[in-house]
C-alpha atoms as a PDB file:
ATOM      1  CA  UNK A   1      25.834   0.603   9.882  1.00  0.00           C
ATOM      2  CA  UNK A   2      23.945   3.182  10.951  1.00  0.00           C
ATOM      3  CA  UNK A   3      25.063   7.259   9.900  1.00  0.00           C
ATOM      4  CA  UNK A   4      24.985   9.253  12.689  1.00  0.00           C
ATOM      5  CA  UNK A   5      22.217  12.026  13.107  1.00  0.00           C
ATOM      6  CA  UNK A   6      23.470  15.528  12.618  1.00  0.00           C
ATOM      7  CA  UNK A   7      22.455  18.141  15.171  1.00  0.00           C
ATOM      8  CA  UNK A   8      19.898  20.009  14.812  1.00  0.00           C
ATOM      9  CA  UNK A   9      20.649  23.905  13.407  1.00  0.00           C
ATOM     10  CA  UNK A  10      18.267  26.470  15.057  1.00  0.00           C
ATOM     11  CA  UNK A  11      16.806  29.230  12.836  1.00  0.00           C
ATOM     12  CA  UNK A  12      18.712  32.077  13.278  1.00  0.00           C
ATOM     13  CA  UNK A  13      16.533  35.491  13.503  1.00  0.00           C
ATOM     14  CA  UNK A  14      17.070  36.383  10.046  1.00  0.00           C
ATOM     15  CA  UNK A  15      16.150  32.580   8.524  1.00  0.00           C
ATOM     16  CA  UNK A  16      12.670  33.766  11.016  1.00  0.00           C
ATOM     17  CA  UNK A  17      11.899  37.090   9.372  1.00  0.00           C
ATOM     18  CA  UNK A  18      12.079  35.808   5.897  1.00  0.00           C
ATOM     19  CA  UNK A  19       9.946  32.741   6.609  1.00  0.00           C
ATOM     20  CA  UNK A  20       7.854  35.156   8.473  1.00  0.00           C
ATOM     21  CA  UNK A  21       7.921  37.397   5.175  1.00  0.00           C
ATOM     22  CA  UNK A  22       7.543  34.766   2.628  1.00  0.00           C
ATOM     23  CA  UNK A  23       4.947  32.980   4.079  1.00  0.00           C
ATOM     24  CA  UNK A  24       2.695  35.361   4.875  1.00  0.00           C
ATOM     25  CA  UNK A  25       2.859  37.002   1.556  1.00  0.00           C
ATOM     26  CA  UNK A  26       2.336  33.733  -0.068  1.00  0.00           C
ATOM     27  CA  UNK A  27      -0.347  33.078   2.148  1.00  0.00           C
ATOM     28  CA  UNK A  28      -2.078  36.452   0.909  1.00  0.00           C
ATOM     29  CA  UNK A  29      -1.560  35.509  -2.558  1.00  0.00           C
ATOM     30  CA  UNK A  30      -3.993  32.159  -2.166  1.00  0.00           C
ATOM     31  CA  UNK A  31      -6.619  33.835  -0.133  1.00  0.00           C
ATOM     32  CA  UNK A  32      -6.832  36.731  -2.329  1.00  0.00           C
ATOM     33  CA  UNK A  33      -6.959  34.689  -5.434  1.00  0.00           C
ATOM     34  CA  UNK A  34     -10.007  32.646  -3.742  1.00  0.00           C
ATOM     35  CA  UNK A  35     -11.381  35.932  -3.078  1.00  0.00           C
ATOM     36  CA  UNK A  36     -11.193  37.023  -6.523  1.00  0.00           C
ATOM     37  CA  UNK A  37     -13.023  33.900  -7.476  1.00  0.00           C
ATOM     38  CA  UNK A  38     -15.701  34.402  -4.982  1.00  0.00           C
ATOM     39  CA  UNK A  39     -14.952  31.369  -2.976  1.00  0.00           C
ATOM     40  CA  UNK A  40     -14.066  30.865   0.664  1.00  0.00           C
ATOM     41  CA  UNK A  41     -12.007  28.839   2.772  1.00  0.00           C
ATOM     42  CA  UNK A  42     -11.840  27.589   6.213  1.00  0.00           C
ATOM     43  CA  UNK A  43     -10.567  28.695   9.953  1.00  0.00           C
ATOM     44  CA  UNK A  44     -10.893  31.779  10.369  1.00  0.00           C
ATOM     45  CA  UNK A  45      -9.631  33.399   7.107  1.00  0.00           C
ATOM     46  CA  UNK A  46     -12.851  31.411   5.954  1.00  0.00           C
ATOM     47  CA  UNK A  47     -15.120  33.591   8.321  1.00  0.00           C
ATOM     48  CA  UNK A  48     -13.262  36.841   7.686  1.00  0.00           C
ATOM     49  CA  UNK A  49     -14.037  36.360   3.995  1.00  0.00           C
ATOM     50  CA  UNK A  50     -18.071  35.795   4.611  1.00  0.00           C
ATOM     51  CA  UNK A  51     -17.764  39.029   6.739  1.00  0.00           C
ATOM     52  CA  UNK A  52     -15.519  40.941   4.511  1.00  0.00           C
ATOM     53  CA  UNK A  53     -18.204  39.547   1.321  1.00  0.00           C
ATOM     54  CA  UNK A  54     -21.093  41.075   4.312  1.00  0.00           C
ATOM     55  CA  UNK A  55     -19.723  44.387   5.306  1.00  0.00           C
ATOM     56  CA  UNK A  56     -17.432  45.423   2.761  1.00  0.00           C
ATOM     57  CA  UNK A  57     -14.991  45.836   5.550  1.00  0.00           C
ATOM     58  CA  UNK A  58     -11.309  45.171   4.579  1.00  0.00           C
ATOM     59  CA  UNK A  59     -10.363  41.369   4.952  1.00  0.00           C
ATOM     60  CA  UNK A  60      -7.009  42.375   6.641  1.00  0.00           C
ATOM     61  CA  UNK A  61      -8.998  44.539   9.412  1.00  0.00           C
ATOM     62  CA  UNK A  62     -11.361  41.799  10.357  1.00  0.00           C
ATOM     63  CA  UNK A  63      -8.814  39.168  10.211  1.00  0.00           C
ATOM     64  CA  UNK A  64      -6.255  40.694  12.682  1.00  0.00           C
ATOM     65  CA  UNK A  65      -9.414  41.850  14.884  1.00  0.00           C
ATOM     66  CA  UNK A  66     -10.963  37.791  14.855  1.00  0.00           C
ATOM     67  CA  UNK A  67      -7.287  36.411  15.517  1.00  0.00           C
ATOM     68  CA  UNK A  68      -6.766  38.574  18.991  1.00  0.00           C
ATOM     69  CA  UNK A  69      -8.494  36.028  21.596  1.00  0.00           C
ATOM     70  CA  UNK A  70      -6.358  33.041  20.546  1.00  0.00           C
ATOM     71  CA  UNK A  71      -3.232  34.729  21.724  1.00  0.00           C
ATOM     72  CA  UNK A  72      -3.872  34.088  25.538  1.00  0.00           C
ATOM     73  CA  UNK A  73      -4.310  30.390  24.966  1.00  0.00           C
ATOM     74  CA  UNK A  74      -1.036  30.526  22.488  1.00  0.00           C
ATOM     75  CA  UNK A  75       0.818  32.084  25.225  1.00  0.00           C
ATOM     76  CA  UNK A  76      -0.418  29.180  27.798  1.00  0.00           C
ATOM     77  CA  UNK A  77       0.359  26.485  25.775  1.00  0.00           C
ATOM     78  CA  UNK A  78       2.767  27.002  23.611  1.00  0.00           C
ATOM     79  CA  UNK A  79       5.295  29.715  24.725  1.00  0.00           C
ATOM     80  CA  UNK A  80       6.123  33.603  23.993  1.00  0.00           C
ATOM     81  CA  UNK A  81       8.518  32.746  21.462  1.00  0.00           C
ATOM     82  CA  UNK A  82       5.540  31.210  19.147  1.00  0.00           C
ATOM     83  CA  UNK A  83       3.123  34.125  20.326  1.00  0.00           C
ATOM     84  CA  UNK A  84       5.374  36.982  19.627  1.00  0.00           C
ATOM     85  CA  UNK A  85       5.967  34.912  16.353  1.00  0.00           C
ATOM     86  CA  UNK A  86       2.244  34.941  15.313  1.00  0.00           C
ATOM     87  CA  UNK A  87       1.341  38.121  16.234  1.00  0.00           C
ATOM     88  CA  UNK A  88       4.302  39.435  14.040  1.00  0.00           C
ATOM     89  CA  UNK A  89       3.492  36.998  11.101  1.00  0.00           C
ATOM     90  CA  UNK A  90      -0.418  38.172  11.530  1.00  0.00           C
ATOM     91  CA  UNK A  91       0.689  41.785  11.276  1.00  0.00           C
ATOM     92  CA  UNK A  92       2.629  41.224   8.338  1.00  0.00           C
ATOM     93  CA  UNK A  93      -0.572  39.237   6.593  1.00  0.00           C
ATOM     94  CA  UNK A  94      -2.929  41.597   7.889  1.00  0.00           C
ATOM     95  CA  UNK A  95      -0.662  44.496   5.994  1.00  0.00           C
ATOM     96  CA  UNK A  96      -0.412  41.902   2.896  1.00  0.00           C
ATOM     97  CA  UNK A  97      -3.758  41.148   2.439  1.00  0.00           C
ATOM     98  CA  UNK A  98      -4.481  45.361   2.395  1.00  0.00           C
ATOM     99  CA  UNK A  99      -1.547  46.023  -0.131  1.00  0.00           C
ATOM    100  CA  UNK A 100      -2.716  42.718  -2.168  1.00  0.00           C
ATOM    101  CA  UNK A 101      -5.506  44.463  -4.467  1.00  0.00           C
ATOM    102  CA  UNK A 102      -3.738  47.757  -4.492  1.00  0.00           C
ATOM    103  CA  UNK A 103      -0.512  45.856  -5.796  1.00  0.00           C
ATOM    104  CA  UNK A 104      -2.336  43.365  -8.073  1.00  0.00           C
ATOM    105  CA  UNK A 105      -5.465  43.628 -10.245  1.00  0.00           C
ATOM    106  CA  UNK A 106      -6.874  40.760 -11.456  1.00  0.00           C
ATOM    107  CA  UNK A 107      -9.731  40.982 -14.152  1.00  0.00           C
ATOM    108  CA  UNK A 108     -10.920  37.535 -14.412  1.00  0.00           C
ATOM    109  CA  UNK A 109      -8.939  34.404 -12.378  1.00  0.00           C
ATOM    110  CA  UNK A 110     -10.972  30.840 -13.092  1.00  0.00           C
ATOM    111  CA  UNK A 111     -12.771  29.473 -10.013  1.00  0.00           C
ATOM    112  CA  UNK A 112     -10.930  25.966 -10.663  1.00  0.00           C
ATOM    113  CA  UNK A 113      -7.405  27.802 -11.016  1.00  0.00           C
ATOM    114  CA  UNK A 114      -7.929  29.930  -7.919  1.00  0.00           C
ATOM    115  CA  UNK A 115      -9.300  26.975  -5.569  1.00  0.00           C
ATOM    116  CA  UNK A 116      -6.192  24.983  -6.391  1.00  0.00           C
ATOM    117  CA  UNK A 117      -3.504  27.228  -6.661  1.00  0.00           C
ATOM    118  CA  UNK A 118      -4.970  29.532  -3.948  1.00  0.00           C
ATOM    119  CA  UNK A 119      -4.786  26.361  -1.564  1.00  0.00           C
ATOM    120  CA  UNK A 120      -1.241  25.214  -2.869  1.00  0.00           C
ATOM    121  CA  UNK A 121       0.115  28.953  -2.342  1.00  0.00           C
ATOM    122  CA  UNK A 122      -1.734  29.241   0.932  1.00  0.00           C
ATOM    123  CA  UNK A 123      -0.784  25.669   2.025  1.00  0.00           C
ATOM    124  CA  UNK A 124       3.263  26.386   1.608  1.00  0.00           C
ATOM    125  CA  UNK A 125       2.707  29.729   3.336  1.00  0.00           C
ATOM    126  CA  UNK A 126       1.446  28.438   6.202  1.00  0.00           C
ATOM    127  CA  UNK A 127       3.987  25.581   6.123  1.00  0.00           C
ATOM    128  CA  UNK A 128       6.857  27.813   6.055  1.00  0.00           C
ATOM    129  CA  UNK A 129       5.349  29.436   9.077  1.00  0.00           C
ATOM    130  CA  UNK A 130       4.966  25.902  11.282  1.00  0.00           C
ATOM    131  CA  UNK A 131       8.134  25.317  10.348  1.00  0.00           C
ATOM    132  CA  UNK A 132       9.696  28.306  11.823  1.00  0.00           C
ATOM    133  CA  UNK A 133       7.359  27.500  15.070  1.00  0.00           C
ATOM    134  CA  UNK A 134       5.112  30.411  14.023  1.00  0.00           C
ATOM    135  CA  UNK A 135       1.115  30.652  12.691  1.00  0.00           C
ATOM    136  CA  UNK A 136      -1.357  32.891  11.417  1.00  0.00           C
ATOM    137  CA  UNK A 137      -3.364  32.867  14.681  1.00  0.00           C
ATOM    138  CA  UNK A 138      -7.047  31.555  15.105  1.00  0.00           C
ATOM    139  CA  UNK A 139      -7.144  27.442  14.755  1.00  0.00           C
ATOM    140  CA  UNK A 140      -3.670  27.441  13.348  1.00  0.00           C
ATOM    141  CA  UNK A 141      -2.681  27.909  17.503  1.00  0.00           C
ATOM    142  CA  UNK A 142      -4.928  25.440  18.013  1.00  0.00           C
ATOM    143  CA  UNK A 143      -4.107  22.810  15.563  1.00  0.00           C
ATOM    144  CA  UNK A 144      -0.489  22.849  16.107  1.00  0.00           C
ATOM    145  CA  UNK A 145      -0.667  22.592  20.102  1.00  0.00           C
ATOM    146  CA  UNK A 146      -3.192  19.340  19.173  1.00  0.00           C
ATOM    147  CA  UNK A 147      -0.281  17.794  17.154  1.00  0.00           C
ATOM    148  CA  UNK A 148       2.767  18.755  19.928  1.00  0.00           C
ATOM    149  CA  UNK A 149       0.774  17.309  22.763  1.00  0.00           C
ATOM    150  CA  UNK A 150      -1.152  14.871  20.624  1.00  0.00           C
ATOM    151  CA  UNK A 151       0.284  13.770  18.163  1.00  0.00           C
ATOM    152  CA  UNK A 152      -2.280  14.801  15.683  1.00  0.00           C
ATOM    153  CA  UNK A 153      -1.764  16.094  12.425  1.00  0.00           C
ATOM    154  CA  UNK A 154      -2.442  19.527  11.913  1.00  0.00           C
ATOM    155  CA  UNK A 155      -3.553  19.292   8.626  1.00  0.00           C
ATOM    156  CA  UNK A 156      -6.209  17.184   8.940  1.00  0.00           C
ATOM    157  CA  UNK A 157      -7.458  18.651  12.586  1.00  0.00           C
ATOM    158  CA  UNK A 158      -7.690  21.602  10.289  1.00  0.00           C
ATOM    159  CA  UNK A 159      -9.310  20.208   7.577  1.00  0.00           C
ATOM    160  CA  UNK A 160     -12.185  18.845  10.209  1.00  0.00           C
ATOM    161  CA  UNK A 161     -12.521  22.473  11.442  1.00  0.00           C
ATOM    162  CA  UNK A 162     -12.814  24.038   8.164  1.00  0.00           C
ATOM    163  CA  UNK A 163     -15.725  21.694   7.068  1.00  0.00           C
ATOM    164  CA  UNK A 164     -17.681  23.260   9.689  1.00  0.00           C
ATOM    165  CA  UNK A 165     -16.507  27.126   8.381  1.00  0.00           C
ATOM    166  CA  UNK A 166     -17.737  25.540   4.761  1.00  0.00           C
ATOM    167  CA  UNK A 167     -20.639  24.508   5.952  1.00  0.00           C
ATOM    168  CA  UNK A 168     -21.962  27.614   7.271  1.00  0.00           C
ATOM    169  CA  UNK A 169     -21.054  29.609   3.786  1.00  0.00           C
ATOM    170  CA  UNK A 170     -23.068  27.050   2.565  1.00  0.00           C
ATOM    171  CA  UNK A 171     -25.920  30.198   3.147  1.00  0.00           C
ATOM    172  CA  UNK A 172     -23.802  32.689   1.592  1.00  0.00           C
ATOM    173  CA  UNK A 173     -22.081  30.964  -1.824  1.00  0.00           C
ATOM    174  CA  UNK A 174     -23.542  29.492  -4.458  1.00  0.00           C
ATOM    175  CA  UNK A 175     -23.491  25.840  -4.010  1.00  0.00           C
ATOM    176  CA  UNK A 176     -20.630  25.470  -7.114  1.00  0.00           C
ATOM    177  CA  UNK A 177     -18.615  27.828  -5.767  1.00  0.00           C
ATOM    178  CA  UNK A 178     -18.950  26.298  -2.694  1.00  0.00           C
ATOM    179  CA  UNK A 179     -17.776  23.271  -4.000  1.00  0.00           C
ATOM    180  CA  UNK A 180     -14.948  25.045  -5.625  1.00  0.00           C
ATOM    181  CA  UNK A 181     -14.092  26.491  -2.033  1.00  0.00           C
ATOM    182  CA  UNK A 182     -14.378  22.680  -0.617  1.00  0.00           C
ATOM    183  CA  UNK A 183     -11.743  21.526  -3.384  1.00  0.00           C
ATOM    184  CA  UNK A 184      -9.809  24.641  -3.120  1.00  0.00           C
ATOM    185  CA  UNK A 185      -9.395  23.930   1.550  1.00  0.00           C
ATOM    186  CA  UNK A 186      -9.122  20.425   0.637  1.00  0.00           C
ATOM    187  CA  UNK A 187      -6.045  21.098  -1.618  1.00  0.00           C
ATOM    188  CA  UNK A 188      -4.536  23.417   1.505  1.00  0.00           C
ATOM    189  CA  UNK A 189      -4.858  21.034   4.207  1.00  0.00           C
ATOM    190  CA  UNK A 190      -3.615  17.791   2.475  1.00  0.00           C
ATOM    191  CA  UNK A 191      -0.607  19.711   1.661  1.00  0.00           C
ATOM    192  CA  UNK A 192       0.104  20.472   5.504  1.00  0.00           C
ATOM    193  CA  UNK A 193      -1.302  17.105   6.568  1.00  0.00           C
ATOM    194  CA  UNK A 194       1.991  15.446   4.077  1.00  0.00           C
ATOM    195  CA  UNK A 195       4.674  17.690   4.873  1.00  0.00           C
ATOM    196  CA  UNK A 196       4.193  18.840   8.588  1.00  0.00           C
ATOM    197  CA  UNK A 197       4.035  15.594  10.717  1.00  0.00           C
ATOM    198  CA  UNK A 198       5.451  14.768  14.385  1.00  0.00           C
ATOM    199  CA  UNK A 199       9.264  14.534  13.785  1.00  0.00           C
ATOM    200  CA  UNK A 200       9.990  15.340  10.373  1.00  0.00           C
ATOM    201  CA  UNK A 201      11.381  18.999  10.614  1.00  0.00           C
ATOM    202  CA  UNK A 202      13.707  18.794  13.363  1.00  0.00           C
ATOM    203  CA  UNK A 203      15.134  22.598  13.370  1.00  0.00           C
ATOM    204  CA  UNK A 204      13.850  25.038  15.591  1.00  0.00           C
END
């Protein structure tokens, strides 16, 4: 006999704005902790590190700046509700990454330590987002319309995107840091790639 399926509970605003808060915080928390270590990651928090290592200009400026021309296409495809969503939840990052090394100073972090535990922190950040049908712009938008039309996972699309990001830092890192930086996106994206498929979070 089978139980019967309970119906599915919508996020309420507030369960939103905590996600929203959370995630983006812990998010923050990853990337600056790669950062710290000199390594990189993918998408395009991978790029605004390599500019940000460049230019010296603040990693929150040049990420919110990058993340602006994906918002048409989020619009098109996947609704207001996810764009306005986003665009708060980049905001809130963008702030979060600019408060990060006035809030916390780190002497020394390992580059081992911060590849894995900056992808596990940035991983459940951004998971907390997709599950409250928000992002962090750039191929996050475009990785989680792939998986609603598709069916693909979003981790792994991901994962193939951010090789290419890796590969160009290839000119920029040191090759074991860059290796590092591969473990460190590797760690992220598996972790979305298990817990975010088709059909397994059913609220909304």
């Amino acid at each position: 006999m089978m139980l019967p399926v309970p119906p599915v509970a919508p996020h309420s605003v507030l369960d939103d704005l905590q996600a929203l808060v959370a995630g983006t915080m812990l998010v923050s928390l990853g990337v600056g902790l790669m950062g710290k270590a000199g390594l990189v990651t993918g998408g395009v928090a991978g790029l605004c590190l390599l500019l940000h290592y460049a230019s010296g200009i603040g990693f929150g400026k040049i990420f919110f700046a990058l993340s602006l021309p994906f918002y048409a296409f989020a619009l098109r495809k996947l609704g207001w509700r996810f764009t306005l969503k986003t665009l708060g939840a980049v905001l809130l990052f963008s702030f979060a990454s600019e408060l990060l090394p006035r809030a916390l100073e780190l002497e020394r972090v390992h580059p081992l330590y911060a590849a894995v535990m900056g992808g596990v922190l940035a991983g459940v950040g951004l998971l907390m987002l997709f599950r409250h049908q928000a992002s962090l712009g750039g191929f996050n938008i475009l990785c989680l319309y792939l998986q609603e039309r598709f069916g693909w996972r979003a981790g792994l699309v991901q994962l193939a995107l951010d090789a290419l990001i890796l590969l160009a830092s290839l000119a920029v890192i040191p090759l074991r840091a860059w290796l590092l930086s591969l473990a460190g996106t590797a760690v992220l994206n598996l972790s979305l790639a298990i817990n975010h498929r088709p059909g397994r979070y059913l609220a909304r």
